[in-house]
N, C-alpha and C. Protein backbone atom coordinates (compact mmCIF):
# COMPACT_ATOMS: atom_id res chain seq x y z
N UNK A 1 0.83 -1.18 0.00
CA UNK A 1 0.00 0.00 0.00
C UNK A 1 0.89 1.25 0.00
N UNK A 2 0.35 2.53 -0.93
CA UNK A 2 1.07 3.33 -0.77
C UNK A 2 0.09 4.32 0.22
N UNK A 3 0.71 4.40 1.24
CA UNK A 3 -0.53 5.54 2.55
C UNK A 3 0.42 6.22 2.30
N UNK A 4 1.22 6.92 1.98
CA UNK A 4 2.72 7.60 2.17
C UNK A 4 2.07 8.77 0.88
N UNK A 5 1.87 8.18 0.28
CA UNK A 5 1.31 8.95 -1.20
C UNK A 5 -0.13 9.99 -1.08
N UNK A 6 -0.91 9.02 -0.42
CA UNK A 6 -1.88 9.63 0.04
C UNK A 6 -2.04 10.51 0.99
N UNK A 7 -1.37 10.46 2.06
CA UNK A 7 -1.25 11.40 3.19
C UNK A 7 -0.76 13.30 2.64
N UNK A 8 0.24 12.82 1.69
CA UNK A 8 0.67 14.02 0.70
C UNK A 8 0.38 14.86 -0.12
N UNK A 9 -0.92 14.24 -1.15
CA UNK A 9 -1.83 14.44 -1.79
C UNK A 9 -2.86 15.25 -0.62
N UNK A 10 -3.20 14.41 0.75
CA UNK A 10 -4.47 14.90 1.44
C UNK A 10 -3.56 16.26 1.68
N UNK A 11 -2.38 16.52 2.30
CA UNK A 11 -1.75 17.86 2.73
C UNK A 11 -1.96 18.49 1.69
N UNK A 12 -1.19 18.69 0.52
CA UNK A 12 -1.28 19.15 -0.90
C UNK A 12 -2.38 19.99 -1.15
N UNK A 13 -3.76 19.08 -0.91
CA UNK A 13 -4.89 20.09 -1.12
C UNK A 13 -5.53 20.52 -0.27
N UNK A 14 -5.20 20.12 1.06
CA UNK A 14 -5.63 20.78 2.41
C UNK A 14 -4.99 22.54 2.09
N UNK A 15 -3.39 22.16 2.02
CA UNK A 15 -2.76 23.46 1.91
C UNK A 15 -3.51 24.74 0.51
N UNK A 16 -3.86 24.05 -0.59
CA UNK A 16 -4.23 24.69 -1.65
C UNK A 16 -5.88 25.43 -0.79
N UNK A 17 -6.63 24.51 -0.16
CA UNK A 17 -7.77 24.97 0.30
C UNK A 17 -7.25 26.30 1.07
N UNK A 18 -6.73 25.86 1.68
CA UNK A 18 -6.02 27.19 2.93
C UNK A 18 -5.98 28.71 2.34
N UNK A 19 -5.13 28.28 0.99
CA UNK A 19 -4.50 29.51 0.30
C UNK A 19 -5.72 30.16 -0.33
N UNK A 20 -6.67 29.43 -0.89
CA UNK A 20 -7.93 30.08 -1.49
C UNK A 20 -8.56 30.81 -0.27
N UNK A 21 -8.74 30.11 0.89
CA UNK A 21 -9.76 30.63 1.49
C UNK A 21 -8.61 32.01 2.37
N UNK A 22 -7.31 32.13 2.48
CA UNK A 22 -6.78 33.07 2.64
C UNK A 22 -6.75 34.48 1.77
N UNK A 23 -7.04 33.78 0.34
CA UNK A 23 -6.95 34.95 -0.73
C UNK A 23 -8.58 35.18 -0.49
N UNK A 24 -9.64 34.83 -0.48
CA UNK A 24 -10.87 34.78 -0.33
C UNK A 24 -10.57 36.17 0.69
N UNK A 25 -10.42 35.95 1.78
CA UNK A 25 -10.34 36.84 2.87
C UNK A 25 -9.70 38.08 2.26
N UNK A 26 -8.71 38.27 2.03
CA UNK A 26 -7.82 39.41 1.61
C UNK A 26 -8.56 39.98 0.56
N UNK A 27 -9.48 39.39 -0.35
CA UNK A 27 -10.02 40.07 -1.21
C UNK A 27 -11.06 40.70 -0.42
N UNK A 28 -11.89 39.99 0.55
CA UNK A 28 -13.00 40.77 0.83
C UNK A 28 -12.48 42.22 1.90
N UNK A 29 -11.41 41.64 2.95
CA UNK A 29 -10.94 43.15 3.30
C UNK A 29 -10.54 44.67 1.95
N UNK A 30 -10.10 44.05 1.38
CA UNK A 30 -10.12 45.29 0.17
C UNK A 30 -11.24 45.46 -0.44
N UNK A 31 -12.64 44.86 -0.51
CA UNK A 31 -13.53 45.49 -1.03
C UNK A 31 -14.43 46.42 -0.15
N UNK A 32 -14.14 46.01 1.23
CA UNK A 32 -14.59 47.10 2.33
C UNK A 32 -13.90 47.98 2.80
N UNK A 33 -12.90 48.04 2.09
CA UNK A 33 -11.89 49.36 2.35
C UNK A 33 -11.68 50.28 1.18
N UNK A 34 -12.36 49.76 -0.17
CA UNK A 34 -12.43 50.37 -1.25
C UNK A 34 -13.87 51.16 -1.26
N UNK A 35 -13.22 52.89 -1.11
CA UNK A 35 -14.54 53.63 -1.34
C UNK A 35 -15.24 54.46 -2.45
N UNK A 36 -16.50 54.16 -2.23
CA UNK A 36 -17.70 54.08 -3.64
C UNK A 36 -17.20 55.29 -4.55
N UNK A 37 -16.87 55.43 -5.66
CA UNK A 37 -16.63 56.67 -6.24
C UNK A 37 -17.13 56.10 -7.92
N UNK A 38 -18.73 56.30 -7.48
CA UNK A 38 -19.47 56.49 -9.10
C UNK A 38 -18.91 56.90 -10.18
N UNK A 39 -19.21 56.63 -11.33
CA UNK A 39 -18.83 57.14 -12.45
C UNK A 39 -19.42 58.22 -12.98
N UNK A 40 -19.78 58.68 -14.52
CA UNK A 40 -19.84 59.95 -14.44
C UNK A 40 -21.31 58.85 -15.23
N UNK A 41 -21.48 58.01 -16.13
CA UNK A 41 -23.31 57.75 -16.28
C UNK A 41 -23.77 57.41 -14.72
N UNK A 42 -23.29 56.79 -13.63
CA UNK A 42 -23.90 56.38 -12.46
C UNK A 42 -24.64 58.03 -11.85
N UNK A 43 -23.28 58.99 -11.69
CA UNK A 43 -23.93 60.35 -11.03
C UNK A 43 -24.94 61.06 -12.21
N UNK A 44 -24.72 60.63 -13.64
CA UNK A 44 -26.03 61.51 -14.51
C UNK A 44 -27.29 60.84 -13.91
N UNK A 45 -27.34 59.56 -14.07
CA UNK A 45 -28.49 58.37 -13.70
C UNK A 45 -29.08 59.25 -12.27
N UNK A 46 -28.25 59.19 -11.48
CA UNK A 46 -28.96 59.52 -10.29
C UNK A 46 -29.05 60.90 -10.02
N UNK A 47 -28.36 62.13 -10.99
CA UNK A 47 -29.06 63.30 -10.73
C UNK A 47 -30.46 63.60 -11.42
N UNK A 48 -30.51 62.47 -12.56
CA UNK A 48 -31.39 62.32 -13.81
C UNK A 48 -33.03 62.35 -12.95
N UNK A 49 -32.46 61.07 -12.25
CA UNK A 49 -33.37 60.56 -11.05
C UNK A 49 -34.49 61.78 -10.36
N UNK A 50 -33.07 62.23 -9.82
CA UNK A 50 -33.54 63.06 -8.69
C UNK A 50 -34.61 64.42 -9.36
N UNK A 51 -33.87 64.79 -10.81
CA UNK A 51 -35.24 65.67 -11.27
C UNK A 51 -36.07 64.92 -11.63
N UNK A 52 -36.44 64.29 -12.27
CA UNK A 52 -37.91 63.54 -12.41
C UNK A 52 -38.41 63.31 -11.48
N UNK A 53 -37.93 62.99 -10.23
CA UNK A 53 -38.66 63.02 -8.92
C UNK A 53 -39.61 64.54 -8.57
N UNK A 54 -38.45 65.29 -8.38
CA UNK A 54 -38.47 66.62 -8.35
C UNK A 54 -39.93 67.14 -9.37
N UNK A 55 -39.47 66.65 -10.59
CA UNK A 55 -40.49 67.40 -11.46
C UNK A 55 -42.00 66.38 -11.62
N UNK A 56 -42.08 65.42 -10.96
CA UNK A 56 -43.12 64.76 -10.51
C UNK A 56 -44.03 65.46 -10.08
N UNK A 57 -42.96 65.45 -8.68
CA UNK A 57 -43.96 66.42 -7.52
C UNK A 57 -44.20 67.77 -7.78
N UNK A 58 -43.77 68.83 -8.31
CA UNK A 58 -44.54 69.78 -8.92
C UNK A 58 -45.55 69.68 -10.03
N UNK A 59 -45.44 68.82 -10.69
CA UNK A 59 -46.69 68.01 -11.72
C UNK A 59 -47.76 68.06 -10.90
N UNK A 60 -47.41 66.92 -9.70
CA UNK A 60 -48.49 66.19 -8.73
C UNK A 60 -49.51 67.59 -8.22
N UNK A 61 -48.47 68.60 -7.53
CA UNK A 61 -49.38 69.38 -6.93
C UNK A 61 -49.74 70.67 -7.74
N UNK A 62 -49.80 70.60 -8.81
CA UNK A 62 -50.34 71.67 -10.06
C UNK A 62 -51.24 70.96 -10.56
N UNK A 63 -51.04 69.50 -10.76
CA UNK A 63 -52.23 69.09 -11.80
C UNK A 63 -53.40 68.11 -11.06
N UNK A 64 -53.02 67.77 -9.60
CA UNK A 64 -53.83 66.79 -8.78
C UNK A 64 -54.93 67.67 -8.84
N UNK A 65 -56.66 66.40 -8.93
CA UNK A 65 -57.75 67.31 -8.76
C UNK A 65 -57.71 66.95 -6.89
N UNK A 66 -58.07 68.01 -6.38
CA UNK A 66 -58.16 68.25 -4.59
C UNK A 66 -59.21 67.06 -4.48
N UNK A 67 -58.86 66.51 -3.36
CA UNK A 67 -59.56 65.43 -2.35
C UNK A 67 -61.18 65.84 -1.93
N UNK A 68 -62.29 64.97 -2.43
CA UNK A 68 -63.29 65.21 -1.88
C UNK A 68 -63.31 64.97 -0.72
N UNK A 69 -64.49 65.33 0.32
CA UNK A 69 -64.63 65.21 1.26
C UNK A 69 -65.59 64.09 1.71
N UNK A 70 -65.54 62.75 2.04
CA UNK A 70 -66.73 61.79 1.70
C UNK A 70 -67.54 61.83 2.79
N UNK A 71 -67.05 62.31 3.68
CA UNK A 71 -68.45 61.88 4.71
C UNK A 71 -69.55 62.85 4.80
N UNK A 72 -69.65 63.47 3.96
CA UNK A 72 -71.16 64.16 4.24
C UNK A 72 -71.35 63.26 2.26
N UNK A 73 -72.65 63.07 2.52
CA UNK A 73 -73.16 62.36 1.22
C UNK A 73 -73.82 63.46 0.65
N UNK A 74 -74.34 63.38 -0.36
CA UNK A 74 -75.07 64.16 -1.17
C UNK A 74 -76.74 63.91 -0.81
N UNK A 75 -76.59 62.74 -0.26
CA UNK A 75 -78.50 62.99 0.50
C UNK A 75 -78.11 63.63 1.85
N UNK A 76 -77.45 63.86 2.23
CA UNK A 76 -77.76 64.28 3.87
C UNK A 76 -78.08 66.13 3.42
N UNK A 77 -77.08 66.71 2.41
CA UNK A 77 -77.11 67.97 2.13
C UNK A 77 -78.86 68.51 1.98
N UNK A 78 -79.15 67.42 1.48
CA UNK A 78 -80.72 67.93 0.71
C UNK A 78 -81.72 67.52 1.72
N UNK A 79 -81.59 66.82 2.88
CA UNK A 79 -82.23 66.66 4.00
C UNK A 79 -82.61 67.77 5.12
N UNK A 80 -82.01 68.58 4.60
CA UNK A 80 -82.15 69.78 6.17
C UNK A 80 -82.54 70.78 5.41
């Protein structure tokens, strides 16, 4: 039997596991230490955004018809 062979092989890729899950790590500390700096379509997109929002809501409150009032009905008016 060769166990001699095998024991070497099991280290071999024990060690290879190690190194991935070491580089695994090191990558994720640099992606939480790397800070957000958008591009120039990301900041158009989201200033783009922000007026259509903007120009929504002046739409909304120029062109909304005003809120009836429901609780008085139209028979109670003609009752008194």
């Amino acid at each position: 039997m060769n166990n001699w062979h095998n024991e070497f092989m099991a280290e071999y890729h024990r060690r290879g596991i190690l190194e991935e899950a070491e580089q695994i790590r090191l990558e994720r500390i640099a992606l939480k230490s790397r800070v957000y700096r958008p591009g120039f379509y990301a900041r158009s997109m989201y200033n783009f955004a922000n007026w259509m929002i903007l120009t929504g809501k002046q739409l909304r409150k120029r062109y909304e018809v005003p809120a009836v009032d429901c609780s008085k009905t139209r028979t109670e008016s003609f009752a008194h």
